[in-house]
Protein backbone atom coordinates (compact mmCIF):
# COMPACT_ATOMS: atom_id res chain seq x y z
CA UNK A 1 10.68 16.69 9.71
CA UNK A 2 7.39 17.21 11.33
CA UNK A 3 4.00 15.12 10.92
CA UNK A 4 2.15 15.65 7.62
CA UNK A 5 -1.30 17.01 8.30
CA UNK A 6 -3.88 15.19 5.93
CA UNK A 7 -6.94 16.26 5.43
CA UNK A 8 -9.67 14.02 6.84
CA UNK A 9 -12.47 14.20 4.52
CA UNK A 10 -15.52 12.10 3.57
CA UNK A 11 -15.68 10.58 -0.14
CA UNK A 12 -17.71 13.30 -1.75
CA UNK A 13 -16.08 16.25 0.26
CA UNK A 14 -12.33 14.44 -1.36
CA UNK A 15 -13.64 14.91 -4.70
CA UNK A 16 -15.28 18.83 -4.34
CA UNK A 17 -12.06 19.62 -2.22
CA UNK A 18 -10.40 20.93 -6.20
CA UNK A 19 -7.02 20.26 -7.70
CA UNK A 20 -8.13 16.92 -9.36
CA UNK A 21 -6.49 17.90 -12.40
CA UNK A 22 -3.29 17.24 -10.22
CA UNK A 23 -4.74 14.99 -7.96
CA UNK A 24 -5.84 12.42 -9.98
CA UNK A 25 -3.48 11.58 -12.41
CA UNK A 26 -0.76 11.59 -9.20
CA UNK A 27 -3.04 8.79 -7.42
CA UNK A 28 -3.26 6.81 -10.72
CA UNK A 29 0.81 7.34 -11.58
CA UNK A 30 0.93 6.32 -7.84
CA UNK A 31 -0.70 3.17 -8.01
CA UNK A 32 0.76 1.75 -11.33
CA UNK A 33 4.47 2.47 -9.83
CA UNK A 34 3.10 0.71 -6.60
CA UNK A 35 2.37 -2.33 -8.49
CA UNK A 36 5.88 -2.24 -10.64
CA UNK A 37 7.33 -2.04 -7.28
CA UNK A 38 6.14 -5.05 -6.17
CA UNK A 39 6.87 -6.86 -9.11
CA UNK A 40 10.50 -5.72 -8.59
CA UNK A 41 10.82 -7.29 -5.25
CA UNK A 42 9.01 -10.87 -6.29
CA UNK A 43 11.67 -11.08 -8.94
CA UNK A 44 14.35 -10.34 -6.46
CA UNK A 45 13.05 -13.33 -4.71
CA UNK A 46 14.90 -11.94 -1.68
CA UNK A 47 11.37 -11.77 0.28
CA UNK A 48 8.41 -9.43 0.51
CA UNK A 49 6.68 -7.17 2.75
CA UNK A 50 4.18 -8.74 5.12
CA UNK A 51 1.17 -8.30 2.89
CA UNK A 52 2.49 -9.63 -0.10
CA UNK A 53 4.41 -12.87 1.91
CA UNK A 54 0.19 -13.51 2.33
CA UNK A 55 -0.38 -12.56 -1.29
CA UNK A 56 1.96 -14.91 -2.41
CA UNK A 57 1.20 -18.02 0.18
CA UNK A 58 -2.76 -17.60 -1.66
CA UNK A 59 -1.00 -17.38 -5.11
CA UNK A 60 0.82 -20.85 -4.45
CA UNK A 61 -2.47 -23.01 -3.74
CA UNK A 62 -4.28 -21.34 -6.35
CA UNK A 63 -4.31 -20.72 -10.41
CA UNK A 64 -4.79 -17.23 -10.37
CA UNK A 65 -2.39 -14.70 -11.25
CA UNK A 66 -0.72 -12.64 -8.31
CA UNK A 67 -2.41 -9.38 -9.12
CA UNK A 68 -5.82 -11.24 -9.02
CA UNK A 69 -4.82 -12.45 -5.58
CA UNK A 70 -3.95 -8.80 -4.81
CA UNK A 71 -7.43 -7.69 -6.55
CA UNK A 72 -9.53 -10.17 -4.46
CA UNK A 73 -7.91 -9.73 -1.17
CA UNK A 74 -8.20 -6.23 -1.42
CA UNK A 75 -11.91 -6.33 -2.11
CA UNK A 76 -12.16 -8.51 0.74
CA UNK A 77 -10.72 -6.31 3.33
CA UNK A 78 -13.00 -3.42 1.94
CA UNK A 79 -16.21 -5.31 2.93
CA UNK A 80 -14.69 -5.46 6.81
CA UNK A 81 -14.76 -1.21 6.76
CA UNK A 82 -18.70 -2.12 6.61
CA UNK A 83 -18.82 -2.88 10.14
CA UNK A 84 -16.14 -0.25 11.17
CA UNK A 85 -18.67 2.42 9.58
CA UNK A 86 -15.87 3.13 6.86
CA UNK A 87 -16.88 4.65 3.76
CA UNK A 88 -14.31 3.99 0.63
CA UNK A 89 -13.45 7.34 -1.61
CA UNK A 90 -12.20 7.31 -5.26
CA UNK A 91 -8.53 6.41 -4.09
CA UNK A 92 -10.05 3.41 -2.46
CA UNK A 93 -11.38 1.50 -5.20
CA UNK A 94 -8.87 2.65 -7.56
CA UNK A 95 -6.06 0.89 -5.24
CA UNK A 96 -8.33 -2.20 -4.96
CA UNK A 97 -8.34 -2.90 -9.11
CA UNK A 98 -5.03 -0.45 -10.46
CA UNK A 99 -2.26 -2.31 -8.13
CA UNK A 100 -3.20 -5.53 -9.37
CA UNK A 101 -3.49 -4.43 -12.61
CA UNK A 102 -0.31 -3.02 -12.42
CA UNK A 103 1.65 -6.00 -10.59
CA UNK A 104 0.68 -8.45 -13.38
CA UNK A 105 1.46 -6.33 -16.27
CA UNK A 106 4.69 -5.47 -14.42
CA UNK A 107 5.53 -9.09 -13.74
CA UNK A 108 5.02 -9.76 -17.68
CA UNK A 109 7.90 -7.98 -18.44
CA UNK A 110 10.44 -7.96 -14.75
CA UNK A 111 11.97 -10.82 -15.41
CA UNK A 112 14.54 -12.39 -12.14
CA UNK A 113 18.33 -12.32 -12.72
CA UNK A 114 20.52 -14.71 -12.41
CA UNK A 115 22.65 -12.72 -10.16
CA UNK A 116 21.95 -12.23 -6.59
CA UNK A 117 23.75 -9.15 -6.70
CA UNK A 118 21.36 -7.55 -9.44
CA UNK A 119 18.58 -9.05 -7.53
CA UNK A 120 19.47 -7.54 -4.51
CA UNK A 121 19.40 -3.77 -6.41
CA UNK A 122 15.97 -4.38 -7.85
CA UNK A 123 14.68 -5.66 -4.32
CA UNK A 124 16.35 -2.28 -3.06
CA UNK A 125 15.33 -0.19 -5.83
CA UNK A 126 11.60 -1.83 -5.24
CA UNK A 127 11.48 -0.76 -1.68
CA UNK A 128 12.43 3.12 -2.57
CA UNK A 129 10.15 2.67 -5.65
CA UNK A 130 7.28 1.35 -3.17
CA UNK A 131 8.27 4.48 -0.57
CA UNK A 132 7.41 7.36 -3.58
CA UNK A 133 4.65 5.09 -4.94
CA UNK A 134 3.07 5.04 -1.64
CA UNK A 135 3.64 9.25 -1.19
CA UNK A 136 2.02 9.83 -4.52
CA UNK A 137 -0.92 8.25 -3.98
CA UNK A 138 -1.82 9.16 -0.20
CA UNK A 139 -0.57 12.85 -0.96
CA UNK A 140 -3.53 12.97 -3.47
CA UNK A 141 -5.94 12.89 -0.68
CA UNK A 142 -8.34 10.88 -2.44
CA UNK A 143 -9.09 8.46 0.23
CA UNK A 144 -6.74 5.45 1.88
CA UNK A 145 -6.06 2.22 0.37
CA UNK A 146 -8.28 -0.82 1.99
CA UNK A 147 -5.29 -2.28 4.06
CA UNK A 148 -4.52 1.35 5.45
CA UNK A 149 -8.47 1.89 5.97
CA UNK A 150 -8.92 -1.15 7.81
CA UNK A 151 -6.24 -0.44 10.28
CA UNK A 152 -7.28 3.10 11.14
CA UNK A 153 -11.25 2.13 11.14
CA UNK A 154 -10.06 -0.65 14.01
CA UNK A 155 -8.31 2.13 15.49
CA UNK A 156 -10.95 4.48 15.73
CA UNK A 157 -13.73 2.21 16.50
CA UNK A 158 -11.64 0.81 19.76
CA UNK A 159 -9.36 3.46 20.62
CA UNK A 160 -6.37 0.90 20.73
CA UNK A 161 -3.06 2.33 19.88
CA UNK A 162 -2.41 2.61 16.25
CA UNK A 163 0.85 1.02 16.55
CA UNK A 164 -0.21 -1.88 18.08
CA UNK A 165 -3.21 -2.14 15.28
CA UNK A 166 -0.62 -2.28 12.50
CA UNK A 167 2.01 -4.79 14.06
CA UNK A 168 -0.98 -6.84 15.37
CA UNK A 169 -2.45 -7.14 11.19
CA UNK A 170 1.04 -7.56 9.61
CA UNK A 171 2.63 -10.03 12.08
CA UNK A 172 -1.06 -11.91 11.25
CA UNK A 173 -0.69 -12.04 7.69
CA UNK A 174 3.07 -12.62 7.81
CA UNK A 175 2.51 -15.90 9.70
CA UNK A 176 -0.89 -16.88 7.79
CA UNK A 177 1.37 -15.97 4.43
CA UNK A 178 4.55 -17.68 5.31
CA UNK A 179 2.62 -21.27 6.73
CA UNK A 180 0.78 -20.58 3.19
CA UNK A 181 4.51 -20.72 1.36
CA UNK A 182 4.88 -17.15 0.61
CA UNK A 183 8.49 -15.71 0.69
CA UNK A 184 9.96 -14.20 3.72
CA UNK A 185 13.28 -13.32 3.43
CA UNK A 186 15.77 -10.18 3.81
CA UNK A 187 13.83 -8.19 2.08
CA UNK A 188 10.63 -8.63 4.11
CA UNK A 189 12.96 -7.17 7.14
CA UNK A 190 14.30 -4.22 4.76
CA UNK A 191 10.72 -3.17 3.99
CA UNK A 192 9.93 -3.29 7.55
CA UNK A 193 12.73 -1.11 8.38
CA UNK A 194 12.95 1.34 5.57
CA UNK A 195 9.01 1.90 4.25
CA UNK A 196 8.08 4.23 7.20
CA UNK A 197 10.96 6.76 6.73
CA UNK A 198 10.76 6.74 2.96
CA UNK A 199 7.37 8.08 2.81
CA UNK A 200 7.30 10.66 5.96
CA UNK A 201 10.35 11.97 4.07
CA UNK A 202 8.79 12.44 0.73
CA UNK A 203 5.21 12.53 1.77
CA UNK A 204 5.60 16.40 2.22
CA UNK A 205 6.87 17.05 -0.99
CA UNK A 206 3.94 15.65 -3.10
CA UNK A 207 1.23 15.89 -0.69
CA UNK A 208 -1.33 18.70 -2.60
CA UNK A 209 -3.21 21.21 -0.86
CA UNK A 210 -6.81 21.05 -0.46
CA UNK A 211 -9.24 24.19 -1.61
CA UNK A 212 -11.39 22.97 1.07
CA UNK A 213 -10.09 21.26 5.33
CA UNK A 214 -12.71 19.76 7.12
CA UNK A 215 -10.15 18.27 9.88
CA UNK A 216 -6.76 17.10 9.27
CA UNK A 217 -5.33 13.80 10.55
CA UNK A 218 -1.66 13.07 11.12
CA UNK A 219 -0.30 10.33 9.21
CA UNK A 220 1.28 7.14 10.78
CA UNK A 221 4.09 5.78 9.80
CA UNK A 222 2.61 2.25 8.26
CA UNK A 223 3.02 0.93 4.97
CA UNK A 224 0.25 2.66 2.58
CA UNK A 225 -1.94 -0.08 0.84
């Protein structure tokens, strides 16, 4: 299936660009089933993806809820587009407060099973959950989450390959996550594997058509956050 071709638009020009009837509510539905899906795979307890094994490590040393941890980091990595020359849209800051949001209210009622079996579905069913969760919400074109932003703002500003930019971030918060105690496990390798294809093959399906294109970028295959 070829390359997606996202529209690569400023904040304001995202929101006059039309459809935000549609647009919207997809980025919001998005980013609430993002945060469910990671609350299915901590209560697999079969591991997480990279950014969450960090997540988790932070969670462990301190008493805040994981979504607060997700809130806080997220805000975090925001203020390092300020150098980059990055400025956040509406998608942006709705990632930075929704998936946490979502995560904790999630957790409240995901509960882990006793078998590993059962486990091992919702750690599966959390990884294709994460895959459309992730489509939705970059198909609405309403501007990257702050992980995603982050890696293409260090890719534009050096001209390093973008592949190399992602592995070089995740392998960095992997290790800082898992010496912090967070949970590395099978799972952390399934996401690894399987998070790319999912969303290339269902990005084109819910991706919406801008009334206005500036440029269009293609879109890697990296997890969207």
């Amino acid at each position: 299936m070829p390359a997606v071709q996202l529209s690569a638009l400023g904040p304001m020009a995202q929101l006059r660009a039309g459809r935000l009837g549609r647009r919207v509510p997809q980025l919001l539905v998005g980013l609430w089933i993002y945060g469910t899906s990671m609350a299915m795979m901590i209560r697999s307890h079969l591991g997480l993806d990279p950014w969450d094994v960090f997540h988790a490590g932070v969670v462990s040393h301190l008493p805040l809820s994981f979504g607060t941890i997700v809130i806080i980091v997220g805000a975090l990595v925001l203020l390092l587009w300020i150098p980059l020359r990055q400025a956040p849209g509406f998608g942006t800051i709705a990632n930075v407060i929704l998936i946490g949001i979502a995560t904790d209210v999630s957790l409240a009622w995901i509960h882990t099973p006793r078998d590993v079996m059962v486990r091992a579905f919702l750690l599966i069913g959390g990884v294709a959950l994460n895959g459309l969760a992730g489509a939705l919400y970059i198909g609405a074109q309403l501007g990257p989450g702050p992980r995603d932003g982050l890696m293409t703002g260090i890719v534009a500003r050096t001209g390093w390959p973008l592949r190399v930019v992602r592995t070089a971030i995740e392998v960095g918060v992997l290790v800082s996550g898992f010496c912090l105690g967070g949970t590395v496990g099978l799972g952390t390798l399934l996401y690894a594997v399987a998070i790319g294809p999912i969303v290339q093959e269902l990005l084109p399906l819910v991706t919406v058509r801008l009334d206005v294109v500036e440029q269009s970028c293609e879109i890697p295959d990296a997890k969207p956050a």
